[in-house]
PDB file of N, CA and C in Angstrom:
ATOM      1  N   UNK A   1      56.804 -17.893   0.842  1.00  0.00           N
ATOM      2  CA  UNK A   1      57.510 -18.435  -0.301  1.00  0.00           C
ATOM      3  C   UNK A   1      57.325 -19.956  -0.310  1.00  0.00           C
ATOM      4  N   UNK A   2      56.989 -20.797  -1.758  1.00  0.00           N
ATOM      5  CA  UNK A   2      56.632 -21.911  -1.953  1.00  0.00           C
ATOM      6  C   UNK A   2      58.045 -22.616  -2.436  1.00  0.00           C
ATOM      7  N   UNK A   3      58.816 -23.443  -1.553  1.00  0.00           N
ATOM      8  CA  UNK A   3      60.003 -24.184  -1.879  1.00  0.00           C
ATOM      9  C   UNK A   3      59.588 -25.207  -2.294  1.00  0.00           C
ATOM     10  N   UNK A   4      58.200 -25.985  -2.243  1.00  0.00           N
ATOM     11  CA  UNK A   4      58.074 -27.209  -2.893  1.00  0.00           C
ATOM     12  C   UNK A   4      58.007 -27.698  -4.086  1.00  0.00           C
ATOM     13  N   UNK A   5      58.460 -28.902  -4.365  1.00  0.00           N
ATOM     14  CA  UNK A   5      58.235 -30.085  -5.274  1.00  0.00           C
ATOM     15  C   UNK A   5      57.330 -30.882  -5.416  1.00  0.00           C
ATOM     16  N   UNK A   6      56.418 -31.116  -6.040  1.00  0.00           N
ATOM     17  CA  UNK A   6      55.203 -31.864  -5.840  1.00  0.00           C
ATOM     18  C   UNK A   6      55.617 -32.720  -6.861  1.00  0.00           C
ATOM     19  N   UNK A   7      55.427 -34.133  -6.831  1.00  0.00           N
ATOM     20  CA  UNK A   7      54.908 -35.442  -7.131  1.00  0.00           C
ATOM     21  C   UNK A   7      53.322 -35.615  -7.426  1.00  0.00           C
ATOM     22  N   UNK A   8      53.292 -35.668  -8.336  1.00  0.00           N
ATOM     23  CA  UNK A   8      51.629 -35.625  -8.689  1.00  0.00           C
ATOM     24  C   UNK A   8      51.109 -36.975  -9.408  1.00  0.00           C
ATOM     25  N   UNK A   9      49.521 -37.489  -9.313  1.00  0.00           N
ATOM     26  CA  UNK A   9      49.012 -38.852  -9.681  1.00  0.00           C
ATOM     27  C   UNK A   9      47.750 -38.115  -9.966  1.00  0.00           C
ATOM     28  N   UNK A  10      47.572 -38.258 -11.768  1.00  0.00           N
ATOM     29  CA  UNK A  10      45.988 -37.763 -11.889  1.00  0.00           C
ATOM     30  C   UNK A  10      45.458 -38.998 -13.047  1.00  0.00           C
ATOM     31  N   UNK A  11      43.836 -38.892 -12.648  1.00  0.00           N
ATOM     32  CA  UNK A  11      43.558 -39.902 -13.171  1.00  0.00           C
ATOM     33  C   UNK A  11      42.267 -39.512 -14.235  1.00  0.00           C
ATOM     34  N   UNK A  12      42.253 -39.829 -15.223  1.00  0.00           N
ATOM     35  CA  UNK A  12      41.546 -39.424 -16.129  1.00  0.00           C
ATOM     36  C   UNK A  12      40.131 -39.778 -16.198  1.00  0.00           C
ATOM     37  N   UNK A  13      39.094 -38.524 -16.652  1.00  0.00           N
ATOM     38  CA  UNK A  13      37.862 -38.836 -16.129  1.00  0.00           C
ATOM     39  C   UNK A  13      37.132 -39.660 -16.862  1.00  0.00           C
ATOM     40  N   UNK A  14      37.563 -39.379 -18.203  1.00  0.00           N
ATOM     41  CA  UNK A  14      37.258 -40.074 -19.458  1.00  0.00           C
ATOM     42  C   UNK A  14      37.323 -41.722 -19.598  1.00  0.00           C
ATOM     43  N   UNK A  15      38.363 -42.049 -18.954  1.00  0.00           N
ATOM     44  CA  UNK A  15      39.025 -43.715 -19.017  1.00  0.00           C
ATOM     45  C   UNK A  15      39.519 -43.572 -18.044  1.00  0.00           C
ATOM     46  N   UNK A  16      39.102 -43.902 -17.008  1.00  0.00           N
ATOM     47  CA  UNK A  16      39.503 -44.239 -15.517  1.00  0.00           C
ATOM     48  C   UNK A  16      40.978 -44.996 -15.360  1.00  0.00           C
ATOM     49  N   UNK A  17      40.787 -45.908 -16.602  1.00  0.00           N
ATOM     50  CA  UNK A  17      42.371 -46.504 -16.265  1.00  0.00           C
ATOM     51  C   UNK A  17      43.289 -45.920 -16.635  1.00  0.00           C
ATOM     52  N   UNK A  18      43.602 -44.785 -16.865  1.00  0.00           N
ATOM     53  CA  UNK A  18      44.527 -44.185 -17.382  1.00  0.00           C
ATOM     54  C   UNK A  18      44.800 -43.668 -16.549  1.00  0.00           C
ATOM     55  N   UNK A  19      46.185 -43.360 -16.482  1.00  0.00           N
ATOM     56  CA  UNK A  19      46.948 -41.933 -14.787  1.00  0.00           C
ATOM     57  C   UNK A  19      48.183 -41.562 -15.949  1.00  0.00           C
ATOM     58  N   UNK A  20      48.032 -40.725 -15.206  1.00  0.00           N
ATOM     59  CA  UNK A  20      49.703 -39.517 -15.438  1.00  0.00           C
ATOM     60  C   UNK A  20      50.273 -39.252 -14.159  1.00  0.00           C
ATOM     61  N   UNK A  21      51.509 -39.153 -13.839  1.00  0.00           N
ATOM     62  CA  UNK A  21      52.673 -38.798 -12.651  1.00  0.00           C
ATOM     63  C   UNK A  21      53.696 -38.433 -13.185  1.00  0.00           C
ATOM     64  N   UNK A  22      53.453 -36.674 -12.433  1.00  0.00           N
ATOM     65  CA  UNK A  22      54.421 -36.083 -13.286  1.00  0.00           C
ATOM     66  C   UNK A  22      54.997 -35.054 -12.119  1.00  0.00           C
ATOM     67  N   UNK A  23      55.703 -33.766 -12.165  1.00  0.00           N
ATOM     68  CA  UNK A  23      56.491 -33.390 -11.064  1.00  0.00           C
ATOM     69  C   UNK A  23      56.533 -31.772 -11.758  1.00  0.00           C
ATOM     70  N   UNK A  24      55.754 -30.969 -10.285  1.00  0.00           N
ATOM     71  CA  UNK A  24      55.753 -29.689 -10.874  1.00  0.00           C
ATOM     72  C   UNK A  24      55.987 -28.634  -9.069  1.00  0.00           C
ATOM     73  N   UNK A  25      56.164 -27.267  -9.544  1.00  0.00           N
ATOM     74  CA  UNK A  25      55.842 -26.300  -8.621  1.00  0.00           C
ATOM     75  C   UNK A  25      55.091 -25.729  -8.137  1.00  0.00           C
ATOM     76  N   UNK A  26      53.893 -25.815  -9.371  1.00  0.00           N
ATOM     77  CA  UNK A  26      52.579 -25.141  -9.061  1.00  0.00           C
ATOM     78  C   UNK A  26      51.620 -26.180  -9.606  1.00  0.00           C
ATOM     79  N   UNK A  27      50.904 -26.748  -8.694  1.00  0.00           N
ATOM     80  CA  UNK A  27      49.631 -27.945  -9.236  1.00  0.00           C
ATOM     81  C   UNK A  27      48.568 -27.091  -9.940  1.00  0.00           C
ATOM     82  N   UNK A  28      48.463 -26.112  -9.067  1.00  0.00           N
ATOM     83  CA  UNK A  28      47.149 -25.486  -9.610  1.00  0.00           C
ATOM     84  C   UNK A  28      47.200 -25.098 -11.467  1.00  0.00           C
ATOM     85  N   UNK A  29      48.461 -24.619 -11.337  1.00  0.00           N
ATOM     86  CA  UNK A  29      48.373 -24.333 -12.940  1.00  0.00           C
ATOM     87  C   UNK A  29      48.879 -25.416 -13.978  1.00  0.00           C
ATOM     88  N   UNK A  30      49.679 -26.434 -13.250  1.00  0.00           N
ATOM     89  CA  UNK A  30      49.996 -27.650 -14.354  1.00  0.00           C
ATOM     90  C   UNK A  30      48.687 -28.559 -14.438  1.00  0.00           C
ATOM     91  N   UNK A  31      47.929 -28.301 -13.923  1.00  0.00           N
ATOM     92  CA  UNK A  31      46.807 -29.608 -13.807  1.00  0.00           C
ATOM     93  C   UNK A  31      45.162 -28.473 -15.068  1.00  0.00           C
ATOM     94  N   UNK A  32      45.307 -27.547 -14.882  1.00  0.00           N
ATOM     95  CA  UNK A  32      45.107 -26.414 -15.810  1.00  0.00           C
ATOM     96  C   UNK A  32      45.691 -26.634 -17.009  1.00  0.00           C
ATOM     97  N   UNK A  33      46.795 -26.853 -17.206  1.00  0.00           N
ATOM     98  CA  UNK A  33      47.383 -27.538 -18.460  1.00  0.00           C
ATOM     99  C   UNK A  33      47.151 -28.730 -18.848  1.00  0.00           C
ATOM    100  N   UNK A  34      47.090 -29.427 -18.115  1.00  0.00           N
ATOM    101  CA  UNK A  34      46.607 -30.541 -18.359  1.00  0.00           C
ATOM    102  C   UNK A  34      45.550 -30.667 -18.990  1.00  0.00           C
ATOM    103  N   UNK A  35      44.152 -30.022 -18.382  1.00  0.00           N
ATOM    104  CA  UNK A  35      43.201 -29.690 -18.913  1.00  0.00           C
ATOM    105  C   UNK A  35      42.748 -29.542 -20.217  1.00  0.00           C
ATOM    106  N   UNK A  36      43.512 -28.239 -20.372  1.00  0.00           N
ATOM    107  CA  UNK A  36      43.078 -27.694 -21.898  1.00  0.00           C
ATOM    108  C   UNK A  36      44.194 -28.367 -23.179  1.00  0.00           C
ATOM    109  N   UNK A  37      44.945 -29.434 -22.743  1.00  0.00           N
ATOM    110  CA  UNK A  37      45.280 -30.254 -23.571  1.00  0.00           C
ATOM    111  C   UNK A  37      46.653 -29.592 -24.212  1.00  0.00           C
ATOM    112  N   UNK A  38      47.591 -28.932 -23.401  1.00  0.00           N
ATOM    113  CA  UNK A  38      48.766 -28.657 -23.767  1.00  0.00           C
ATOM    114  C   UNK A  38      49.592 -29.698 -23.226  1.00  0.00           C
ATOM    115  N   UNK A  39      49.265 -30.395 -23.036  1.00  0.00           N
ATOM    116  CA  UNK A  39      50.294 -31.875 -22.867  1.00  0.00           C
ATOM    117  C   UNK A  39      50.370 -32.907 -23.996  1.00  0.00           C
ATOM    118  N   UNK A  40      51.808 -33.460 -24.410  1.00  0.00           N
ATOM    119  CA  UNK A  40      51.972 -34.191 -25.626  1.00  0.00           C
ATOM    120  C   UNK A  40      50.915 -35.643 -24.798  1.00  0.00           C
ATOM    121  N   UNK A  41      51.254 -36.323 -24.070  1.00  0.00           N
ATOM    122  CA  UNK A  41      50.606 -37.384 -23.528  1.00  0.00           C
ATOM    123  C   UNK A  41      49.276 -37.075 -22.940  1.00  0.00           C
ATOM    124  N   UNK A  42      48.887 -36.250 -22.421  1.00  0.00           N
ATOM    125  CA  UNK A  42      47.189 -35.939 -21.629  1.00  0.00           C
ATOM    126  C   UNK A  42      46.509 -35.469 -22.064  1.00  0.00           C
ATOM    127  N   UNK A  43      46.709 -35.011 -23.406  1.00  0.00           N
ATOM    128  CA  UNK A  43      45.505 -34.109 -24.185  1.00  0.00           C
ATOM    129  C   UNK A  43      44.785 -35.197 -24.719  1.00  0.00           C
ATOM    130  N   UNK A  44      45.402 -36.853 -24.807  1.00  0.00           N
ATOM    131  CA  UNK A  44      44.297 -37.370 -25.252  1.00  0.00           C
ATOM    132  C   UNK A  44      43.667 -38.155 -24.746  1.00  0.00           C
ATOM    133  N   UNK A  45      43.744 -38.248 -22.927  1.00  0.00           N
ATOM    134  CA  UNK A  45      43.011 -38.569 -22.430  1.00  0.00           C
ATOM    135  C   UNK A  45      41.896 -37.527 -20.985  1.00  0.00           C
ATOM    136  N   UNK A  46      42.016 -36.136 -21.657  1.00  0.00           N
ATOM    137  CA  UNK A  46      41.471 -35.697 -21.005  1.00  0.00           C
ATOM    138  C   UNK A  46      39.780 -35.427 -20.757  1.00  0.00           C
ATOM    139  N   UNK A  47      39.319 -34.567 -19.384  1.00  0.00           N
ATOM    140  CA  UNK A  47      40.088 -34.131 -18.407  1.00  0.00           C
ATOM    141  C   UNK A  47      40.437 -35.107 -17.393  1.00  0.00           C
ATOM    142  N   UNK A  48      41.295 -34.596 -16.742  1.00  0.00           N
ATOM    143  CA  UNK A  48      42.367 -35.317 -15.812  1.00  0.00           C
ATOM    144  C   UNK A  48      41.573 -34.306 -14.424  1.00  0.00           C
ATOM    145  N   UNK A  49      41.797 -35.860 -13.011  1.00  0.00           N
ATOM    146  CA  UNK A  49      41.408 -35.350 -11.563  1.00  0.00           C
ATOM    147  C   UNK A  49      42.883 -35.762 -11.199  1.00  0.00           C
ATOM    148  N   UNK A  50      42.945 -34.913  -9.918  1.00  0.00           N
ATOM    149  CA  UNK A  50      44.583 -34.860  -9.238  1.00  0.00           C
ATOM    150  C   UNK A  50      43.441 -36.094  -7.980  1.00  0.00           C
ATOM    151  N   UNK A  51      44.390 -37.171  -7.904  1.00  0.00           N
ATOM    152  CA  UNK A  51      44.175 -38.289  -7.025  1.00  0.00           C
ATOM    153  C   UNK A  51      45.204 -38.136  -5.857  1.00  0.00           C
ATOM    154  N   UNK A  52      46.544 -37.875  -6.258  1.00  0.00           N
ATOM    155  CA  UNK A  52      47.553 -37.946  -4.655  1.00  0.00           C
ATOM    156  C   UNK A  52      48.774 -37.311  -5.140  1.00  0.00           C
ATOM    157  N   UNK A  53      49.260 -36.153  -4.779  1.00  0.00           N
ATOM    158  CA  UNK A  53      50.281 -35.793  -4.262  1.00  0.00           C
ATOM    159  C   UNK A  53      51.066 -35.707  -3.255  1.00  0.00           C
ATOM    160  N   UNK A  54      52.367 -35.728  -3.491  1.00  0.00           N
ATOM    161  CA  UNK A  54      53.241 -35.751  -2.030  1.00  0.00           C
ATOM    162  C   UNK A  54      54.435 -34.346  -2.406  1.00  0.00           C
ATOM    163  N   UNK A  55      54.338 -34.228  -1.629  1.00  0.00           N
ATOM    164  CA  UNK A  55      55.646 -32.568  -1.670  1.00  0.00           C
ATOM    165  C   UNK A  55      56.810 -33.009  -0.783  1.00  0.00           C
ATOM    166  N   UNK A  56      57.809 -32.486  -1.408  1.00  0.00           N
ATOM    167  CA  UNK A  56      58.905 -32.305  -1.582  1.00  0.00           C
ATOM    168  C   UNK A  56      60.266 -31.769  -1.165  1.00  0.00           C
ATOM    169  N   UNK A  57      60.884 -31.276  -0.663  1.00  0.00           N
ATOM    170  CA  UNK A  57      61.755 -30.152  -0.289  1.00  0.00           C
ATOM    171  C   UNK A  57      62.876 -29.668  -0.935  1.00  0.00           C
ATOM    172  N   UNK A  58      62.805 -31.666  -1.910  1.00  0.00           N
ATOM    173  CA  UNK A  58      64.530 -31.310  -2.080  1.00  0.00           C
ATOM    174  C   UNK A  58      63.914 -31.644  -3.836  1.00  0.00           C
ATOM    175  N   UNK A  59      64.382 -30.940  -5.126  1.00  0.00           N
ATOM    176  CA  UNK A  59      63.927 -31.130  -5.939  1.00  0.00           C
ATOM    177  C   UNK A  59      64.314 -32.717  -6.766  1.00  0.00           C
ATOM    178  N   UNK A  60      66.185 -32.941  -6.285  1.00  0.00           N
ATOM    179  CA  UNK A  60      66.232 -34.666  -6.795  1.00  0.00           C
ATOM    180  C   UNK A  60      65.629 -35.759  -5.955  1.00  0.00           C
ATOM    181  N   UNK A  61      64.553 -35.393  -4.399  1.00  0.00           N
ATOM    182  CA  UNK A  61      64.068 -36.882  -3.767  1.00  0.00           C
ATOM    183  C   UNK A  61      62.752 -36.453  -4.783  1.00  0.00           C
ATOM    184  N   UNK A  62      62.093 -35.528  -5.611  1.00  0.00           N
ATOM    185  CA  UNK A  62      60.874 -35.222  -5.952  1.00  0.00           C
ATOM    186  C   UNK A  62      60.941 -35.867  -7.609  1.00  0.00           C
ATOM    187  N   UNK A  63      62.459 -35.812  -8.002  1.00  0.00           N
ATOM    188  CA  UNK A  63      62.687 -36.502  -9.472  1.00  0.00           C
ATOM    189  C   UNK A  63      62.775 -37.663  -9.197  1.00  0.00           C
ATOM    190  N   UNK A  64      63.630 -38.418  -7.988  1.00  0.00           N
ATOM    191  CA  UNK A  64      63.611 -39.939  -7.941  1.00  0.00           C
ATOM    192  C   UNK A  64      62.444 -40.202  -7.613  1.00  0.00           C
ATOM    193  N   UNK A  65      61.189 -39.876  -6.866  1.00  0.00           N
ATOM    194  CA  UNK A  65      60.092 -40.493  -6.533  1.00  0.00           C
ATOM    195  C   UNK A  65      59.801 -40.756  -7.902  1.00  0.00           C
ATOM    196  N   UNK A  66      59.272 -39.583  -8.308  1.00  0.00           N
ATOM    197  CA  UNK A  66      58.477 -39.314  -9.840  1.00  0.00           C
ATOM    198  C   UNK A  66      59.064 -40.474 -10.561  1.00  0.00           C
ATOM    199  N   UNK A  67      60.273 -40.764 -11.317  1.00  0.00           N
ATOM    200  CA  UNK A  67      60.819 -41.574 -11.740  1.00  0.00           C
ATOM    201  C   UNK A  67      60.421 -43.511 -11.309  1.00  0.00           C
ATOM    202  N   UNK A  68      60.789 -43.826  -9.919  1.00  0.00           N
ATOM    203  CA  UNK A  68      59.629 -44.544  -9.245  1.00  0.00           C
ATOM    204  C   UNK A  68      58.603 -44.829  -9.779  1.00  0.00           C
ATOM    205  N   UNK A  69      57.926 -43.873  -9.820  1.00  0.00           N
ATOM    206  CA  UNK A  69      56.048 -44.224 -10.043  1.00  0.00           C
ATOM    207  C   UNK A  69      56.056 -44.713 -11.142  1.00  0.00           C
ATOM    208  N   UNK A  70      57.034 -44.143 -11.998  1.00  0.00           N
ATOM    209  CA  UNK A  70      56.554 -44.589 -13.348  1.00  0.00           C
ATOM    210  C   UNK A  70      57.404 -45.612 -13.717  1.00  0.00           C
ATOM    211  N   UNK A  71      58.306 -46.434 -13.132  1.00  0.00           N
ATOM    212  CA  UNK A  71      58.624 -47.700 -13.198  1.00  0.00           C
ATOM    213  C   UNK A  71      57.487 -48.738 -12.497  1.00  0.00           C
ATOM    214  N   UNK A  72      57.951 -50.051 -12.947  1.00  0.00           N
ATOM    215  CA  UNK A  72      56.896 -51.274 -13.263  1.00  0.00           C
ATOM    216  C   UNK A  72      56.812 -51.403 -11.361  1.00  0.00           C
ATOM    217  N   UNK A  73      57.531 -51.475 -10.554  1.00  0.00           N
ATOM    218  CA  UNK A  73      57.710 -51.502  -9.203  1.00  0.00           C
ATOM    219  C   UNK A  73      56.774 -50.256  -8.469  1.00  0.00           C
ATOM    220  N   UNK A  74      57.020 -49.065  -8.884  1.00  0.00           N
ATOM    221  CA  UNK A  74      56.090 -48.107  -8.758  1.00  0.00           C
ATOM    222  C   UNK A  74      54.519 -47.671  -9.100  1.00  0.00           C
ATOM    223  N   UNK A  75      54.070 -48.619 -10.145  1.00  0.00           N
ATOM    224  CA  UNK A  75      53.260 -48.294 -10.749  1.00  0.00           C
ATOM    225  C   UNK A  75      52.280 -49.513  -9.577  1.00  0.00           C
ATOM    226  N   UNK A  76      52.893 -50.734  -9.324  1.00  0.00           N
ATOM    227  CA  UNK A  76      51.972 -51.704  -8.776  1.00  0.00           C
ATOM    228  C   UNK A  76      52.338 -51.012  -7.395  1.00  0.00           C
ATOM    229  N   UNK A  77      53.099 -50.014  -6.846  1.00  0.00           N
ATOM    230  CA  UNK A  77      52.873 -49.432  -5.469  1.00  0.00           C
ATOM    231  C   UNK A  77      51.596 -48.315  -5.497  1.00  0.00           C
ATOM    232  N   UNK A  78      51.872 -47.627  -6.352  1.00  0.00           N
ATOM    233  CA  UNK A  78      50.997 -46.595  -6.595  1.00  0.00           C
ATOM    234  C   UNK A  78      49.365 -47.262  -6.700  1.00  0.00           C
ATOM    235  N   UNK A  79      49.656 -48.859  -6.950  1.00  0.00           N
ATOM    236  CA  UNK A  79      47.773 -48.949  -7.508  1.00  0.00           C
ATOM    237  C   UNK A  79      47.511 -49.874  -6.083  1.00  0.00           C
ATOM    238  N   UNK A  80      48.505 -50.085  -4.940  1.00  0.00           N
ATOM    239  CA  UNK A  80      48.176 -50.804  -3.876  1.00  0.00           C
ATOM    240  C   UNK A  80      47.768 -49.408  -3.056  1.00  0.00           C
ATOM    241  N   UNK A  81      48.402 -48.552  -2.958  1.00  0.00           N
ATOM    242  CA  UNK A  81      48.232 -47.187  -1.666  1.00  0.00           C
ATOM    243  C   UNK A  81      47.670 -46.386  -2.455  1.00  0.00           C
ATOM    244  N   UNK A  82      47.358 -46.156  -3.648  1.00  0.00           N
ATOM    245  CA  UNK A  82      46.633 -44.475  -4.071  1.00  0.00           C
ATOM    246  C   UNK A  82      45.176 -44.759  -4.430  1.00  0.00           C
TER     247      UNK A  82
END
């Protein structure tokens, strides 16, 4: 049984400068979504590569990270370590 939370960082193949960080259960199939452009924000910069995930245990340390990344403090952590 899969209890994790994943924190996810993907980066688009199309325009390199572009990333998404977003927070799911199953990578394999949200990044699949991603793909085929069922996302309001990633369908228009797709396709999208998964660059760094981190897992989880507890599902609110996996919402506060996520949340993190995508603040201005997070975003210049994320482009020093990922």
């Amino acid at each position: 049984m899969n209890n994790f939370f994943y924190v996810y960082m993907l980066q688009s193949i199309t325009n390199e400068k572009k990333y998404y960080v977003g927070l799911t259960t199953d990578l394999r199939v949200r990044l699949q979504q991603h793909n085929s452009g069922k996302g309001k924000y990633s369908r228009l910069y797709n396709p999208w590569k998964l660059i760094t995930v981190v897992a989880f245990d507890s599902k609110i340390k996996a919402m506060r990270f996520e949340k993190y990344l995508k603040s201005h403090s997070g975003r210049a952590f994320a482009k020093k370590h990922f």
